[in-house]
N, C-alpha and C. Protein backbone atom coordinates (compact mmCIF):
# COMPACT_ATOMS: atom_id res chain seq x y z
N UNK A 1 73.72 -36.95 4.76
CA UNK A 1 73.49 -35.79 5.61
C UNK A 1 72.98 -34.65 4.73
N UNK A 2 72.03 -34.05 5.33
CA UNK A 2 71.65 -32.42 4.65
C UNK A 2 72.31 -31.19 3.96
N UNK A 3 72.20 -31.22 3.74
CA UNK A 3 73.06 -29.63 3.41
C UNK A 3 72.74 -28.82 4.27
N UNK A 4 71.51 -28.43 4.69
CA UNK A 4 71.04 -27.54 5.72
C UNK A 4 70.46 -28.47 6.98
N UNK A 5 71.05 -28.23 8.14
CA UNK A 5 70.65 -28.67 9.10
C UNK A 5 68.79 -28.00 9.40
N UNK A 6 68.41 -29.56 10.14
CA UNK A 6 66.79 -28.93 10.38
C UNK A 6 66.51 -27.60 11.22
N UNK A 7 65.07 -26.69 11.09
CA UNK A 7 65.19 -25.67 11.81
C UNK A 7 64.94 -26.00 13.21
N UNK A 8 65.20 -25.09 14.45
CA UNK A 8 64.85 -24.94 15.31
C UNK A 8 63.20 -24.79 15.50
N UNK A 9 62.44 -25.31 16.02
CA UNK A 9 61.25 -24.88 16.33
C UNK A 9 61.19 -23.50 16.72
N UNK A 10 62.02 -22.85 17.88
CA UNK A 10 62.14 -21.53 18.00
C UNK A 10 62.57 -21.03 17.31
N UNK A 11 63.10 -21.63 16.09
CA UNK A 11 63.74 -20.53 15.09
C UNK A 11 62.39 -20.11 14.33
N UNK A 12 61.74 -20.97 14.14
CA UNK A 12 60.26 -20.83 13.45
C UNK A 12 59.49 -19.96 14.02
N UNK A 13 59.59 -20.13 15.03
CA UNK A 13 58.57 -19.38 16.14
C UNK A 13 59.38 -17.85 15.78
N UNK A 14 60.73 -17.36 16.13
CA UNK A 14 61.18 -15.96 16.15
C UNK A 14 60.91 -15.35 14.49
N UNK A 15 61.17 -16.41 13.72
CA UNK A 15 61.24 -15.81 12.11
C UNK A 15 59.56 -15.50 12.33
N UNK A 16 58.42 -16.13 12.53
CA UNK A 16 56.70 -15.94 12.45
C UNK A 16 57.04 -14.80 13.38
N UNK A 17 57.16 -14.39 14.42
CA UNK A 17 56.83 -13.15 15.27
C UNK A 17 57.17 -12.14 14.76
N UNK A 18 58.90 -11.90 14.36
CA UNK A 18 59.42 -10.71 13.47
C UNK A 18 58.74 -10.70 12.10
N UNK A 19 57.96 -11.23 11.31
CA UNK A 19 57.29 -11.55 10.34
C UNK A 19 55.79 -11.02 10.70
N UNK A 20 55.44 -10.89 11.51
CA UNK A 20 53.87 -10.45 11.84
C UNK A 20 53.88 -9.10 12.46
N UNK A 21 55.10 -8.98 13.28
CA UNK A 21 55.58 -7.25 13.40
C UNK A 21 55.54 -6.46 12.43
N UNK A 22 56.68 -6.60 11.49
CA UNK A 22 56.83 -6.63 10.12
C UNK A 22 55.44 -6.21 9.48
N UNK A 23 54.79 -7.16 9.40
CA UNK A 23 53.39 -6.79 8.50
C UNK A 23 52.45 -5.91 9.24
N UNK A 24 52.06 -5.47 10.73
CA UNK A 24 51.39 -4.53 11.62
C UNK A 24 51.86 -3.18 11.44
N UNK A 25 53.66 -3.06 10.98
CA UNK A 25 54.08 -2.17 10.59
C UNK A 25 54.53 -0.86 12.02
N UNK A 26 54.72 0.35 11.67
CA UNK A 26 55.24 0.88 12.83
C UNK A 26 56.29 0.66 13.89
N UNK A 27 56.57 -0.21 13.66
CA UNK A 27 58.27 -1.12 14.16
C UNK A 27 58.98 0.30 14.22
N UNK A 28 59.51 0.36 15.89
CA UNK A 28 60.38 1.38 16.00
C UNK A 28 61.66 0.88 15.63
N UNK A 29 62.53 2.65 16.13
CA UNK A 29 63.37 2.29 15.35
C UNK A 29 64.57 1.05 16.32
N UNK A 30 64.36 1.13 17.36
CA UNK A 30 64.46 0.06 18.41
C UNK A 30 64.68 -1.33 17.82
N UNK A 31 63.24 -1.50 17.47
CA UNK A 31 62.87 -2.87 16.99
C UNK A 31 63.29 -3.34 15.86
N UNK A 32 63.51 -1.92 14.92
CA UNK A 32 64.22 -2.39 13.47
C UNK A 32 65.49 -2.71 13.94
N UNK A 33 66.14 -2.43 14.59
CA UNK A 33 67.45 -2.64 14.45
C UNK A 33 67.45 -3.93 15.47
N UNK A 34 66.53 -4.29 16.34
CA UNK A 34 66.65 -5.73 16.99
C UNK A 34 66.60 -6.75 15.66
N UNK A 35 65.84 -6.62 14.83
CA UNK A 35 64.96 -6.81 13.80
C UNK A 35 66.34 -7.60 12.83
N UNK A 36 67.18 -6.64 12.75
CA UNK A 36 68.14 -6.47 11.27
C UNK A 36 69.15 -7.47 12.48
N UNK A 37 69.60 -6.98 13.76
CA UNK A 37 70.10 -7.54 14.20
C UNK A 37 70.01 -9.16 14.07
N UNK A 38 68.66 -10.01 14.34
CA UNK A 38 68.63 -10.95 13.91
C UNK A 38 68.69 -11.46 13.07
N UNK A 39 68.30 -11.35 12.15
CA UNK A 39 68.37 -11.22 10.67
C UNK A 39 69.63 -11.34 10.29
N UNK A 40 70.91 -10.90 10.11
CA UNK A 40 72.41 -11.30 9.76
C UNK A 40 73.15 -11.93 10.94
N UNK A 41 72.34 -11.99 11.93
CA UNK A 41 72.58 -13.72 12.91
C UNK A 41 73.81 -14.38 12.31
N UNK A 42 72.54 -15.06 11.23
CA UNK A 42 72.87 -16.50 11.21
C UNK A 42 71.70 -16.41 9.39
N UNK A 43 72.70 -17.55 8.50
CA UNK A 43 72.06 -17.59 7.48
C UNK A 43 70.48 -17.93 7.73
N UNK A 44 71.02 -19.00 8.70
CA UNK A 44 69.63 -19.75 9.08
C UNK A 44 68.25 -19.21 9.20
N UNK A 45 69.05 -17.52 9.98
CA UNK A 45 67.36 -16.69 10.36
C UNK A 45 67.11 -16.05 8.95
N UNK A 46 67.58 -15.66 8.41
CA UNK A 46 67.24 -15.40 6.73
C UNK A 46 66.52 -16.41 5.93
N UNK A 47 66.99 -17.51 6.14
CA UNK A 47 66.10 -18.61 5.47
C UNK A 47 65.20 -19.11 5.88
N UNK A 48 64.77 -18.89 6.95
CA UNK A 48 63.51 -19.20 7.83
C UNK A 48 63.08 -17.90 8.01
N UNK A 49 63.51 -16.62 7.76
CA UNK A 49 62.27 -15.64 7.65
C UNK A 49 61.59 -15.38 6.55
N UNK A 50 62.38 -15.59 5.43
CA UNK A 50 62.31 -15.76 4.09
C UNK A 50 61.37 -17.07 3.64
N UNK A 51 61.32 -17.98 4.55
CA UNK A 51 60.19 -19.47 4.18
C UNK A 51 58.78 -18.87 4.63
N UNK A 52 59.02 -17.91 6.22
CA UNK A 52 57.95 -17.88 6.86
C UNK A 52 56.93 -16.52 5.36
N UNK A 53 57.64 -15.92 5.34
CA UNK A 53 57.02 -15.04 4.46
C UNK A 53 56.24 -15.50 2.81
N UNK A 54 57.39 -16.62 2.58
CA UNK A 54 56.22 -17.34 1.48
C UNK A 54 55.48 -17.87 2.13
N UNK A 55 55.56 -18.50 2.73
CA UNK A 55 54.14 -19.32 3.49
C UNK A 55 53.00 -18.71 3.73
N UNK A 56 53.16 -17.19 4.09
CA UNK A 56 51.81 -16.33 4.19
C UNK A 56 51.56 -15.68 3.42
N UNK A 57 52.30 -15.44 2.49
CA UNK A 57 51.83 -15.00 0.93
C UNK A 57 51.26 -16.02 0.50
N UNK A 58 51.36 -17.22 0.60
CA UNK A 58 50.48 -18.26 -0.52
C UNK A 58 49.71 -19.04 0.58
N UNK A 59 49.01 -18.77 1.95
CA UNK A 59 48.32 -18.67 2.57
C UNK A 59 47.40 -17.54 2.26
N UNK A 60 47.82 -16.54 2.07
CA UNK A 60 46.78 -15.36 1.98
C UNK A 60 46.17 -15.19 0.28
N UNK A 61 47.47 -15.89 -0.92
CA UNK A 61 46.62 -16.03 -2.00
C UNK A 61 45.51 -17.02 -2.08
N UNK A 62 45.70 -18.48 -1.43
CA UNK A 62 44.80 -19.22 -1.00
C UNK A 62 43.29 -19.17 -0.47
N UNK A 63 43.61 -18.20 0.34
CA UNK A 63 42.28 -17.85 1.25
C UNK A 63 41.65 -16.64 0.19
N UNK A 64 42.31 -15.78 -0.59
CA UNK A 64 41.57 -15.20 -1.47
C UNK A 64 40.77 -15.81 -2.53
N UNK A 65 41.57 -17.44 -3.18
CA UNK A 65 40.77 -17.40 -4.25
C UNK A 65 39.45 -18.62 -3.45
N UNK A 66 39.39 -18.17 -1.73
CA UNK A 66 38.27 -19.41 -1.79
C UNK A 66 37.36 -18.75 -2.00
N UNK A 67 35.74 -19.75 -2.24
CA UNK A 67 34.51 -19.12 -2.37
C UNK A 67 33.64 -18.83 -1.19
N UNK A 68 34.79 -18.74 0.12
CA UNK A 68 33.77 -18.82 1.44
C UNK A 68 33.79 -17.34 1.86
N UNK A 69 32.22 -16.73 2.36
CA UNK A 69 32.58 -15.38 3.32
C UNK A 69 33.18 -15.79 4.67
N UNK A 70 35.09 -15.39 4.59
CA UNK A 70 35.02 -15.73 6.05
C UNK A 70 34.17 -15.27 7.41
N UNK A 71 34.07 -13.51 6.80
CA UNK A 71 33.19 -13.16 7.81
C UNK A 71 32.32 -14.39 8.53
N UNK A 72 31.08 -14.59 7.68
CA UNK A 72 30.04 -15.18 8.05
C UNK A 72 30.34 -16.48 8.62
N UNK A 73 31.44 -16.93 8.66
CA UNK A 73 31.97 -18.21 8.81
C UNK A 73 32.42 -17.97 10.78
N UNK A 74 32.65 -17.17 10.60
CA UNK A 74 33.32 -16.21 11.91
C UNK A 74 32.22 -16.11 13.08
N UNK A 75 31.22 -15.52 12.05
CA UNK A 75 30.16 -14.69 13.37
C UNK A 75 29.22 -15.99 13.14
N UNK A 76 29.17 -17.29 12.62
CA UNK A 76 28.38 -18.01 13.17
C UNK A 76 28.81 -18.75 14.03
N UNK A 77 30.15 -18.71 14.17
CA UNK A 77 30.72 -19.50 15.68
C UNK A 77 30.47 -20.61 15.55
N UNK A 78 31.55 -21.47 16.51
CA UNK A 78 31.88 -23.04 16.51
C UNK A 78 30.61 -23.99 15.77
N UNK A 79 30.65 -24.61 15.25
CA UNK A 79 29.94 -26.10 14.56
C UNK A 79 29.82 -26.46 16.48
N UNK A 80 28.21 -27.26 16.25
CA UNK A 80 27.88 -28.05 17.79
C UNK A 80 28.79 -28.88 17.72
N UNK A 81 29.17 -29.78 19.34
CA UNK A 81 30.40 -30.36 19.03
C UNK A 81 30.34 -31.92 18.46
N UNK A 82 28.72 -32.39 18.30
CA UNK A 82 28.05 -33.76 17.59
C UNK A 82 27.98 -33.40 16.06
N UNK A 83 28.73 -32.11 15.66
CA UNK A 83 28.50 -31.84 13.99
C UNK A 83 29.11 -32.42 13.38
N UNK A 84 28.83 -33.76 12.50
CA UNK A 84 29.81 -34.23 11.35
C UNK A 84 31.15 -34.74 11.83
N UNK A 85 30.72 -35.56 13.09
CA UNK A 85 31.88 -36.16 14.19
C UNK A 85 31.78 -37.64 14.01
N UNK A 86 32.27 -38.43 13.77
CA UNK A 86 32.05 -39.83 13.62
C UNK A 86 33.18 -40.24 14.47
N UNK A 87 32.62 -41.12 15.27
CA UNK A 87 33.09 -42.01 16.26
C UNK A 87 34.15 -43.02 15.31
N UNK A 88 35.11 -43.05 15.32
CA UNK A 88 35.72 -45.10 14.66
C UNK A 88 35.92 -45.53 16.01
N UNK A 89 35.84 -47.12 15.36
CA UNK A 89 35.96 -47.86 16.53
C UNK A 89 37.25 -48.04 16.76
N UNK A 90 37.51 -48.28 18.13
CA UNK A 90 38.92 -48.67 18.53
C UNK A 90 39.18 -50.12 18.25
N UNK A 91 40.24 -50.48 17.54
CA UNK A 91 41.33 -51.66 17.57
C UNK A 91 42.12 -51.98 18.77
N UNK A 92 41.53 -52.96 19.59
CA UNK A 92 42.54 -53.51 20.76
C UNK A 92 43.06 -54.73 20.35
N UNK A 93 44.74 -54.80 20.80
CA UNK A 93 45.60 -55.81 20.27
C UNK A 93 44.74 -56.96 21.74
N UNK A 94 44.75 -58.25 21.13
CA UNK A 94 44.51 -58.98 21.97
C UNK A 94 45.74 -59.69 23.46
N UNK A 95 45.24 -59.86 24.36
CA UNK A 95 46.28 -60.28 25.50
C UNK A 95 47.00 -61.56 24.62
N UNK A 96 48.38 -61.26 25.49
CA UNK A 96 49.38 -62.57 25.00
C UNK A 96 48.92 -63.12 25.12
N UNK A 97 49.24 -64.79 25.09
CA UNK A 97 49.12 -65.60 25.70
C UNK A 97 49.41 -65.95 26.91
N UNK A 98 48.76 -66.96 27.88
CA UNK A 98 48.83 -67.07 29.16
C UNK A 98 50.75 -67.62 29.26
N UNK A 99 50.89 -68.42 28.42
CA UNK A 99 52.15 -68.88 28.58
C UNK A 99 53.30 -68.00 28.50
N UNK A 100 52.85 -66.84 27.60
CA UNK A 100 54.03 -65.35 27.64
C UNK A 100 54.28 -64.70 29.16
N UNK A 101 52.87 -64.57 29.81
CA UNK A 101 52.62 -63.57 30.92
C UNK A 101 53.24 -64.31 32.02
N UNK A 102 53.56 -65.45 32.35
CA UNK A 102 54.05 -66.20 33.38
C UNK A 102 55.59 -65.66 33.44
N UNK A 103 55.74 -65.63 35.07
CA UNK A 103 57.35 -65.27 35.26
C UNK A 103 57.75 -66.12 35.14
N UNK A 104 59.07 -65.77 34.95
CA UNK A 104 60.41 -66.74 34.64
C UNK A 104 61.35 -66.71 35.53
């Protein structure tokens, strides 16, 4: 067994939302204290707000050291949808045998 039980998907989801508030900034004082409120919850929301925040720090160092203008990547909009799409073929298992498919 774990030491730490797995997260909640919604726990992921609330730690990313208070995490993107957080960074837009201006958080009343309302919200800070919903904010803090969650936050000494439960260890759990500490450690999943605390994951979510590395994750976009080394998302955002990532995307800095690429060599792409995102801009331009942006304003040329979607790839056609035949761009660099390759079909594979499908694998179909073959029918039983006739002698399987018969009732019993």
């Amino acid at each position: 067994m774990s030491e730490f039980p797995a997260p909640r998907p919604s726990l992921a989801s609330e730690a990313a939302h208070w995490h993107a508030l957080q960074r837009q900034g201006g958080l009343t004082a309302e919200q800070q204290r919903q904010f803090m409120t969650w936050l000494v919850t439960s260890p759990a929301h500490l450690r999943e707000y605390i994951t979510v925040s590395r994750v976009a720090t080394e998302l955002g160092d990532a995307l800095r050291d690429m060599a792409v203008d995102l801009d331009a990547l942006i304003a040329a909009g979607p790839p056609p949808a035949d761009d660099n799409v390759v079909a594979l073929p499908v694998r179909r298992r073959p029918p039983p045998p006739a002698a399987s498919r018969a009732p019993r």
